[in-house]
PDB file of N, CA and C in Angstrom:
ATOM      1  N   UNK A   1       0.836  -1.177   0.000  1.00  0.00           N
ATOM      2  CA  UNK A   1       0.000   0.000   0.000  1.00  0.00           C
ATOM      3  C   UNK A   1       0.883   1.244   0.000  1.00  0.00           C
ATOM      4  N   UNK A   2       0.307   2.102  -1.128  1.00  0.00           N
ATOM      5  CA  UNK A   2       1.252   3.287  -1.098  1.00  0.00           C
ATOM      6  C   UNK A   2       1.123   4.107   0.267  1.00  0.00           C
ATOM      7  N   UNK A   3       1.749   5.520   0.411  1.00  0.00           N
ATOM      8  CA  UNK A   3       1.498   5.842   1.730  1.00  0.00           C
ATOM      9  C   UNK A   3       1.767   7.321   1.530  1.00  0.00           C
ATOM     10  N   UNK A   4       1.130   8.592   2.511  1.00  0.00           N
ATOM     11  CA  UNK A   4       0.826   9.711   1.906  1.00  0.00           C
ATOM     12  C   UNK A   4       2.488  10.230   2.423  1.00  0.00           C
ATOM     13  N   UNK A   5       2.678  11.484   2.652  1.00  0.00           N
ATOM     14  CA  UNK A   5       3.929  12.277   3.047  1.00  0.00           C
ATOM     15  C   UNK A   5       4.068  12.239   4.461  1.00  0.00           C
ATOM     16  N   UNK A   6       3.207  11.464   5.136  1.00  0.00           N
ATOM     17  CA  UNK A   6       3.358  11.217   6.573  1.00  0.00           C
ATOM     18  C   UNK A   6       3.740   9.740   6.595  1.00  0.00           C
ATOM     19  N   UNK A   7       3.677   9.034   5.694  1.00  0.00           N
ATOM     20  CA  UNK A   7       4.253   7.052   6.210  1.00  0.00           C
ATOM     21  C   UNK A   7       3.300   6.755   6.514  1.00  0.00           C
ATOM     22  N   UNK A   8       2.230   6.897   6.563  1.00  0.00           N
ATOM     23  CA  UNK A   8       0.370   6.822   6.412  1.00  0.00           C
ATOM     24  C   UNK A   8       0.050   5.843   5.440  1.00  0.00           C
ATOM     25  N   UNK A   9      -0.688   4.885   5.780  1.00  0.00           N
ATOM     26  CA  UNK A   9      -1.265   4.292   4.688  1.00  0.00           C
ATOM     27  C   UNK A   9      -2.561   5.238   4.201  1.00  0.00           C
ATOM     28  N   UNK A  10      -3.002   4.913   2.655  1.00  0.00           N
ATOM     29  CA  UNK A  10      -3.804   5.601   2.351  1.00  0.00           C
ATOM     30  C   UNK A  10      -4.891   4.401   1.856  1.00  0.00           C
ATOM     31  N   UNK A  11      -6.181   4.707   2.589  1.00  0.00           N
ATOM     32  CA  UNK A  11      -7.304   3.279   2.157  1.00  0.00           C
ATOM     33  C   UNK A  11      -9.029   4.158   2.148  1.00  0.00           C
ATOM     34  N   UNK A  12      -9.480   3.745   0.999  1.00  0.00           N
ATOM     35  CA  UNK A  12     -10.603   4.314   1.332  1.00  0.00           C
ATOM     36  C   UNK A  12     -11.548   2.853   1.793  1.00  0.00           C
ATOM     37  N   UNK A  13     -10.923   2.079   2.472  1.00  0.00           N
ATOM     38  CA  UNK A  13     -11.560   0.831   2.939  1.00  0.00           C
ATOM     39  C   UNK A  13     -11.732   1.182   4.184  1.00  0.00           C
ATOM     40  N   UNK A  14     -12.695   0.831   5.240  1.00  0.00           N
ATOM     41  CA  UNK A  14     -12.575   0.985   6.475  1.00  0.00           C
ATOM     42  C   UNK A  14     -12.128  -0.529   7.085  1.00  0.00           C
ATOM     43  N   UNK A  15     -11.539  -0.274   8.201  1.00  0.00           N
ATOM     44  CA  UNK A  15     -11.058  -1.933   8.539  1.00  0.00           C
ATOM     45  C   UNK A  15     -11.637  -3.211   8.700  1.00  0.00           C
ATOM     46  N   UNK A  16     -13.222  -2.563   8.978  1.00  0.00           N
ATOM     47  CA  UNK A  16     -13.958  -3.448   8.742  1.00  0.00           C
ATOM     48  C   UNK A  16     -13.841  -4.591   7.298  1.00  0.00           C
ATOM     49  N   UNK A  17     -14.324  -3.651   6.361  1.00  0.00           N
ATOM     50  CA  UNK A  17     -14.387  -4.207   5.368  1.00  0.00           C
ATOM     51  C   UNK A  17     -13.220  -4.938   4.474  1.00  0.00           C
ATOM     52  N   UNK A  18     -12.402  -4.446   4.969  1.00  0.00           N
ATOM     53  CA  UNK A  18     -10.910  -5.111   4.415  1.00  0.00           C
ATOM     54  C   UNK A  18     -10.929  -6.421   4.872  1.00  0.00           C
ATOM     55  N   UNK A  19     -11.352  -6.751   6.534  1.00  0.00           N
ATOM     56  CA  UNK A  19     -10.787  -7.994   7.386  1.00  0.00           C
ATOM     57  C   UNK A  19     -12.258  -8.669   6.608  1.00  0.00           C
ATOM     58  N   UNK A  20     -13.284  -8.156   6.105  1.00  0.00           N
ATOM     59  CA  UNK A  20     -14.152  -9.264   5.267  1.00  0.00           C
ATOM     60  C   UNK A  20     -13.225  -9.772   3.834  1.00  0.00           C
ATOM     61  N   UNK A  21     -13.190  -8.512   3.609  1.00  0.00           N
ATOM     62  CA  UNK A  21     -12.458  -9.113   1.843  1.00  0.00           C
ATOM     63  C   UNK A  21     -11.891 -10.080   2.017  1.00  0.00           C
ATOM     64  N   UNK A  22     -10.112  -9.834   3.549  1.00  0.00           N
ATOM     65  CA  UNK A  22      -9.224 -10.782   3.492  1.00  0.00           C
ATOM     66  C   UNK A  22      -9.661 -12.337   3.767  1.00  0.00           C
ATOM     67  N   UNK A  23     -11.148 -12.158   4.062  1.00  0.00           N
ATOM     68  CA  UNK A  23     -11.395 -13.533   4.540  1.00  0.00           C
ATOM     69  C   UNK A  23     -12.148 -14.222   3.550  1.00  0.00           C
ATOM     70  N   UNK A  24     -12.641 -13.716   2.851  1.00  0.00           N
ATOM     71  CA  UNK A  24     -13.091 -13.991   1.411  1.00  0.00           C
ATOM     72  C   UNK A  24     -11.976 -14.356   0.703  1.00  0.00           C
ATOM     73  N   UNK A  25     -10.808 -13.535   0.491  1.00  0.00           N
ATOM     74  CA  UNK A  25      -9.838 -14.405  -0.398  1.00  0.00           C
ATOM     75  C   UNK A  25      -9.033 -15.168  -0.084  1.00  0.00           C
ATOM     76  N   UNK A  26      -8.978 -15.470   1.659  1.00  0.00           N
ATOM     77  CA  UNK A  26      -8.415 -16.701   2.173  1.00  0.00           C
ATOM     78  C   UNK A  26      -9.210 -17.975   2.086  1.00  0.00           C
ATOM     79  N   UNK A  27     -10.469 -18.093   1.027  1.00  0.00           N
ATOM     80  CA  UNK A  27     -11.457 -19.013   1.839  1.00  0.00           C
ATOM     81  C   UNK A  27     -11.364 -19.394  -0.206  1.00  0.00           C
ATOM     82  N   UNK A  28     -10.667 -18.746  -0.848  1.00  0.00           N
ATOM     83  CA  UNK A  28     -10.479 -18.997  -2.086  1.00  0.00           C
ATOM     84  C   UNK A  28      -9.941 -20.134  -2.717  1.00  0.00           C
ATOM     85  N   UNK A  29      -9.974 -20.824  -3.221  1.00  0.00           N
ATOM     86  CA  UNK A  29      -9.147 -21.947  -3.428  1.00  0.00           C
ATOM     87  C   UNK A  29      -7.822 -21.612  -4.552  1.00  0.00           C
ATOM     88  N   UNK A  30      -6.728 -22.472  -4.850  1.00  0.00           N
ATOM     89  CA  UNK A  30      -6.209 -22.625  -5.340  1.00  0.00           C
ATOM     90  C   UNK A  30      -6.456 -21.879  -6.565  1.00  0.00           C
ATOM     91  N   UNK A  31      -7.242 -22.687  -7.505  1.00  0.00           N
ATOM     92  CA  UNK A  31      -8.036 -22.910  -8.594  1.00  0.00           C
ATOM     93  C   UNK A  31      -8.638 -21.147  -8.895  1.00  0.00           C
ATOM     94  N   UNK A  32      -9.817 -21.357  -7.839  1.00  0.00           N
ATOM     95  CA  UNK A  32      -9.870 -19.736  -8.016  1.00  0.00           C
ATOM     96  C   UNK A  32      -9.024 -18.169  -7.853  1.00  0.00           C
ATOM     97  N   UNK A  33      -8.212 -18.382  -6.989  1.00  0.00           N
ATOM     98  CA  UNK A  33      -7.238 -17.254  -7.220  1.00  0.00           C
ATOM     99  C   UNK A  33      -6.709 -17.370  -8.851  1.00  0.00           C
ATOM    100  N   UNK A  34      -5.887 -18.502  -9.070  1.00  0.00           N
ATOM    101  CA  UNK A  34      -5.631 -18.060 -10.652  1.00  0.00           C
ATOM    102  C   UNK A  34      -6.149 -17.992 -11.872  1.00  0.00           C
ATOM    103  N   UNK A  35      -7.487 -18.703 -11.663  1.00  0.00           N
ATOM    104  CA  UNK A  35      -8.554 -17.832 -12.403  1.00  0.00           C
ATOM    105  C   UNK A  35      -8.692 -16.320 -12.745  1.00  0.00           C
ATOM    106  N   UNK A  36      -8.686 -16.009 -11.342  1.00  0.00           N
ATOM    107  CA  UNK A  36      -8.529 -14.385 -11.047  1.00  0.00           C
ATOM    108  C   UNK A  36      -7.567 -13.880 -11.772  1.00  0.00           C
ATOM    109  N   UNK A  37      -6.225 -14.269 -11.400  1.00  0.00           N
ATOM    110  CA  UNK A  37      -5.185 -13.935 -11.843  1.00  0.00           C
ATOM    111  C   UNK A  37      -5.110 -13.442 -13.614  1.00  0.00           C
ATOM    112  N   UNK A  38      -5.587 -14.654 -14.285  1.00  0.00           N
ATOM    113  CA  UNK A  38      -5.976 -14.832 -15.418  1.00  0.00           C
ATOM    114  C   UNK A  38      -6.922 -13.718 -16.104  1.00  0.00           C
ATOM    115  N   UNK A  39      -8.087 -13.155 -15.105  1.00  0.00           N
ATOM    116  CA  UNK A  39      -8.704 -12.241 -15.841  1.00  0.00           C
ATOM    117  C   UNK A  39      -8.049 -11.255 -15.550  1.00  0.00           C
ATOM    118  N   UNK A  40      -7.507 -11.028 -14.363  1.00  0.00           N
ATOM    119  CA  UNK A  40      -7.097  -9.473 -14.727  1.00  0.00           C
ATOM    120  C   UNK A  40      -5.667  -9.408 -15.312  1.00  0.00           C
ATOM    121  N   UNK A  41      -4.771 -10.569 -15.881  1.00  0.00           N
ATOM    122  CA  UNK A  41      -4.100  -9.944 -16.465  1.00  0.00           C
ATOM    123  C   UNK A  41      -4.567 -10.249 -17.995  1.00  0.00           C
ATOM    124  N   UNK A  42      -5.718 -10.754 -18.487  1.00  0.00           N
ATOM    125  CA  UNK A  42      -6.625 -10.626 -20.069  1.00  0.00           C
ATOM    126  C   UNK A  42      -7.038  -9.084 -19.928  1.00  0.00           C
ATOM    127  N   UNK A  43      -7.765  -8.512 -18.358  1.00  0.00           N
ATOM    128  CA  UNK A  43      -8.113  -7.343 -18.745  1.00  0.00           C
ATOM    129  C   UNK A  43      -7.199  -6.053 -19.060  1.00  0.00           C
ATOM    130  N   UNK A  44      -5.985  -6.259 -17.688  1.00  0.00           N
ATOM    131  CA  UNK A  44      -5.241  -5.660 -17.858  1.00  0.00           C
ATOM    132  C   UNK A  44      -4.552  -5.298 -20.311  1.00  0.00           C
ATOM    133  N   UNK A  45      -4.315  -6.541 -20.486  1.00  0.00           N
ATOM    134  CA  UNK A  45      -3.899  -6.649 -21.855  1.00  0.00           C
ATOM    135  C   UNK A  45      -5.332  -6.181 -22.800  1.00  0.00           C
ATOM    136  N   UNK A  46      -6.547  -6.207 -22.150  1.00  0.00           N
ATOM    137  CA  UNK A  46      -7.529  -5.467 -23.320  1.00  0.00           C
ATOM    138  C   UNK A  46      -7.450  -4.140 -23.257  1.00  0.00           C
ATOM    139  N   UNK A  47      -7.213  -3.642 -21.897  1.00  0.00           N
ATOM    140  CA  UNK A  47      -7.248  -1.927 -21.469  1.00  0.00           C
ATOM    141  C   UNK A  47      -6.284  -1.214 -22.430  1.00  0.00           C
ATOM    142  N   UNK A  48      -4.831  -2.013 -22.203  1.00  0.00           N
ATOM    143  CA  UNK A  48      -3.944  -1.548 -22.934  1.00  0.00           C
ATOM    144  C   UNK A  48      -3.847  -1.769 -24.383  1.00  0.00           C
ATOM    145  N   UNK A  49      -4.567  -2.558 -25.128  1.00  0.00           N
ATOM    146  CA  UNK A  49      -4.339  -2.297 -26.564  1.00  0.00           C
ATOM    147  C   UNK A  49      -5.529  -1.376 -26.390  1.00  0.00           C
ATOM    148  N   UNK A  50      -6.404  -1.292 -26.177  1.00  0.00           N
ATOM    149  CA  UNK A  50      -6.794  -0.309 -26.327  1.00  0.00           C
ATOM    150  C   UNK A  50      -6.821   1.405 -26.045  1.00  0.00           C
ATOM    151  N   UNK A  51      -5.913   1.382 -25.011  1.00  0.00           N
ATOM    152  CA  UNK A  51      -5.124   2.206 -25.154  1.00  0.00           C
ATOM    153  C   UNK A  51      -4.313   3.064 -26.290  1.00  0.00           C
ATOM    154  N   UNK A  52      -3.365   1.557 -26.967  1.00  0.00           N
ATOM    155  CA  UNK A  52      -2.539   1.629 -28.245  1.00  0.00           C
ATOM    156  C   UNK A  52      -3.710   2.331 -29.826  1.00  0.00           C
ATOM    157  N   UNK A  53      -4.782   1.238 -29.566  1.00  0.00           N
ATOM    158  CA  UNK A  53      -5.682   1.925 -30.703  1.00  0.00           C
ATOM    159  C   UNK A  53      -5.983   3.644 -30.541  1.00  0.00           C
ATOM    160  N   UNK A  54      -5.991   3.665 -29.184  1.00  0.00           N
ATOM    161  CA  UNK A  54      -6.831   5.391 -29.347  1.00  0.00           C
ATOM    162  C   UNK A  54      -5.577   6.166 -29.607  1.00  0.00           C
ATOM    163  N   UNK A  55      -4.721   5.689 -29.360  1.00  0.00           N
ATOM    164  CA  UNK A  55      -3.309   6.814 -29.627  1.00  0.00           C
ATOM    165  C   UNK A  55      -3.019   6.601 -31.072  1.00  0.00           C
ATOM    166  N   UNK A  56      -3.487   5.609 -31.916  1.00  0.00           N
ATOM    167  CA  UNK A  56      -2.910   5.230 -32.818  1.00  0.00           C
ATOM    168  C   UNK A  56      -3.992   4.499 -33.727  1.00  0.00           C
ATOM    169  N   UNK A  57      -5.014   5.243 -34.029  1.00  0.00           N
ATOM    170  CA  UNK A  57      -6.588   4.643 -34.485  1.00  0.00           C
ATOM    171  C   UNK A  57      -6.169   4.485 -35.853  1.00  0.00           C
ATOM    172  N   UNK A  58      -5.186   5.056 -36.635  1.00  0.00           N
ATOM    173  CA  UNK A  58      -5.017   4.219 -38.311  1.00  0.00           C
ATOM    174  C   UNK A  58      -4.200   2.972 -38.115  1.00  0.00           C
ATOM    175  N   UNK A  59      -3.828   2.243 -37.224  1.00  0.00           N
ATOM    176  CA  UNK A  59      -3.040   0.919 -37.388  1.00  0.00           C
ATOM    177  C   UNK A  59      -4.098  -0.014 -37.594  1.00  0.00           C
ATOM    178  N   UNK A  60      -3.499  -1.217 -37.390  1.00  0.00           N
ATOM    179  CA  UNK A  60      -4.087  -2.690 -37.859  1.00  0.00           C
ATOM    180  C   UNK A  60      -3.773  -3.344 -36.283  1.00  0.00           C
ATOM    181  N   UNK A  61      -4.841  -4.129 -36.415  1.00  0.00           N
ATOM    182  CA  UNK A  61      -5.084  -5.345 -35.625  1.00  0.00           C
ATOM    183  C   UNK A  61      -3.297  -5.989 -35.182  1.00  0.00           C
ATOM    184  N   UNK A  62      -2.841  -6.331 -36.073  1.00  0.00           N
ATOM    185  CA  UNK A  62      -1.475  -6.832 -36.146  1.00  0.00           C
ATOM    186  C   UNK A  62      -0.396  -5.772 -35.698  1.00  0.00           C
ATOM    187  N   UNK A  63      -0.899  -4.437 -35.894  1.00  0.00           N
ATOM    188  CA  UNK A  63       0.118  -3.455 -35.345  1.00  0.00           C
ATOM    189  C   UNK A  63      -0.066  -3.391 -34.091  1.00  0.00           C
ATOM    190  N   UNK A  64      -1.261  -3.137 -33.602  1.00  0.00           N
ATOM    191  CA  UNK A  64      -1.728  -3.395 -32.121  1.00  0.00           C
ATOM    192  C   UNK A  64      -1.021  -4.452 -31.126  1.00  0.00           C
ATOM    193  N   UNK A  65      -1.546  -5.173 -31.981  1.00  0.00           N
ATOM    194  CA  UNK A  65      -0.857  -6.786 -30.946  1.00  0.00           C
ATOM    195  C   UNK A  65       0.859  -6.360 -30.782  1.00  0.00           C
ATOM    196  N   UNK A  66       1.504  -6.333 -32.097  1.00  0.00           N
ATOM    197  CA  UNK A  66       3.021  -6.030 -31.796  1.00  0.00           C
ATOM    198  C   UNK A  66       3.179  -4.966 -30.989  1.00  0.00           C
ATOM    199  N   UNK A  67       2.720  -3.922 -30.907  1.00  0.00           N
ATOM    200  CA  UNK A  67       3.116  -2.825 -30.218  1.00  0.00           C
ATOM    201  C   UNK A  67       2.613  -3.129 -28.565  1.00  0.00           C
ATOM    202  N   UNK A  68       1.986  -4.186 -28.590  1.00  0.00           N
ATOM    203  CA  UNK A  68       1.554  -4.895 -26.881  1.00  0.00           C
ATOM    204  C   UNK A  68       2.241  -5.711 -26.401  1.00  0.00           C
ATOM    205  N   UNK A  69       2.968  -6.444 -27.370  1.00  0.00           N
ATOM    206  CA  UNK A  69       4.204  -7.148 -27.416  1.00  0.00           C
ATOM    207  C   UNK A  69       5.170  -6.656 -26.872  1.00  0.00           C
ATOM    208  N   UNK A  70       5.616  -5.714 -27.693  1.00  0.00           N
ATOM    209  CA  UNK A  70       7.162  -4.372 -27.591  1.00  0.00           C
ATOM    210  C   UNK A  70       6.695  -4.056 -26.761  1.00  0.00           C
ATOM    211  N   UNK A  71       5.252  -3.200 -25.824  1.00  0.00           N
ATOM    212  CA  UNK A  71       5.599  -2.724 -24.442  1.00  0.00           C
ATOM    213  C   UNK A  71       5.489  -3.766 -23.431  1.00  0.00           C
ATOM    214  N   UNK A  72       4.898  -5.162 -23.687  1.00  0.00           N
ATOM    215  CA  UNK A  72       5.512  -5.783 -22.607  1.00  0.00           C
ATOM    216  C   UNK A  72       6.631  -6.462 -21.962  1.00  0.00           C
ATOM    217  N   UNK A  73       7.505  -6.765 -23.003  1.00  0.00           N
ATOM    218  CA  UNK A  73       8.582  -7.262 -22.963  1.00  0.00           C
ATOM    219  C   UNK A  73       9.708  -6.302 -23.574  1.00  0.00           C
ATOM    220  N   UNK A  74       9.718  -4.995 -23.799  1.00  0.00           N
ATOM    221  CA  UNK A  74      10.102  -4.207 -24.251  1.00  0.00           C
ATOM    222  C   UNK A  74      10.166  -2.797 -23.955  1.00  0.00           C
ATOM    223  N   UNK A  75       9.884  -2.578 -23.149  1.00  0.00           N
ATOM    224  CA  UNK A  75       9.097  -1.053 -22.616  1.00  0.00           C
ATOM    225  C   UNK A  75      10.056  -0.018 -22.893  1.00  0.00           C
ATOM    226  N   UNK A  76      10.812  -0.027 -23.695  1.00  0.00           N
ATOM    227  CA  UNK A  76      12.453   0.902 -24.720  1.00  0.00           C
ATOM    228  C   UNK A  76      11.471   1.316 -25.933  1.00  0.00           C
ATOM    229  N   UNK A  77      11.583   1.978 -26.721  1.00  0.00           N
ATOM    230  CA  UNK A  77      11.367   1.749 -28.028  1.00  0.00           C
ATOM    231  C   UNK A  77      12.168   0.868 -28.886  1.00  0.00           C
ATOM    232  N   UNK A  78      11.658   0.348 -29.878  1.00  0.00           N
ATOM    233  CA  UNK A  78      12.696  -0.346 -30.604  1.00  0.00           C
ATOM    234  C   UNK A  78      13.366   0.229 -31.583  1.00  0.00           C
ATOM    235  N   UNK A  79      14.644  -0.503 -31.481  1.00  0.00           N
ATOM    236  CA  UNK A  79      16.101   0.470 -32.405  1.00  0.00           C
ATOM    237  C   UNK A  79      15.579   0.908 -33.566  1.00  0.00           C
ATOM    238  N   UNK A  80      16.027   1.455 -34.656  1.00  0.00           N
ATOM    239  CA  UNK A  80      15.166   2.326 -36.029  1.00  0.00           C
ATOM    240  C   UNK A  80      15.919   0.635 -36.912  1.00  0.00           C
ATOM    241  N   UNK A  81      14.906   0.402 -37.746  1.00  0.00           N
ATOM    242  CA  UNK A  81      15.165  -0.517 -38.569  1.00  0.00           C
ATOM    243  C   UNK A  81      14.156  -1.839 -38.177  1.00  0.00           C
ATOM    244  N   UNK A  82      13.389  -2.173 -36.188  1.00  0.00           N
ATOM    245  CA  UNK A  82      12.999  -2.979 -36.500  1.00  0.00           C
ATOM    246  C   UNK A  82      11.511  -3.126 -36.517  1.00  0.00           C
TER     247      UNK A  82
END
């Protein structure tokens, strides 16, 4: 948890509701946490090409994907030529 200019945590959770969540995702199985896992990093990867499209609405489908590629494993630009 990030924390403000005092070493403060910052939560708009009250403690209540946190010690429910944590017990909800301790009561998770195996199986379902990486399920989870799974959608949010599909959503995470839909947010961001779409991202790429609005910055860049004349490319292609195929430019998209590569350029999701290059920033994930790549987050440099790539050298001129590739």
């Amino acid at each position: 948890m990030r924390g403000n200019i005092f070493g403060m945590g910052i939560s708009d959770t009250t403690s209540e509701a946190a010690a429910i969540q944590l017990r909800i995702e301790r009561a998770k199985t195996g199986e379902e946490r990486l399920i989870e896992a799974f959608e949010m990093s599909l959503f995470m990867r839909e947010l961001s090409a779409a991202g790429i499209r609005d910055a860049h609405p004349d490319w292609t489908e195929a430019q998209v994907r590569r350029e999701l590629l290059r920033f994930a494993f790549l987050p440099d630009p790539l050298p001129p030529g590739l």
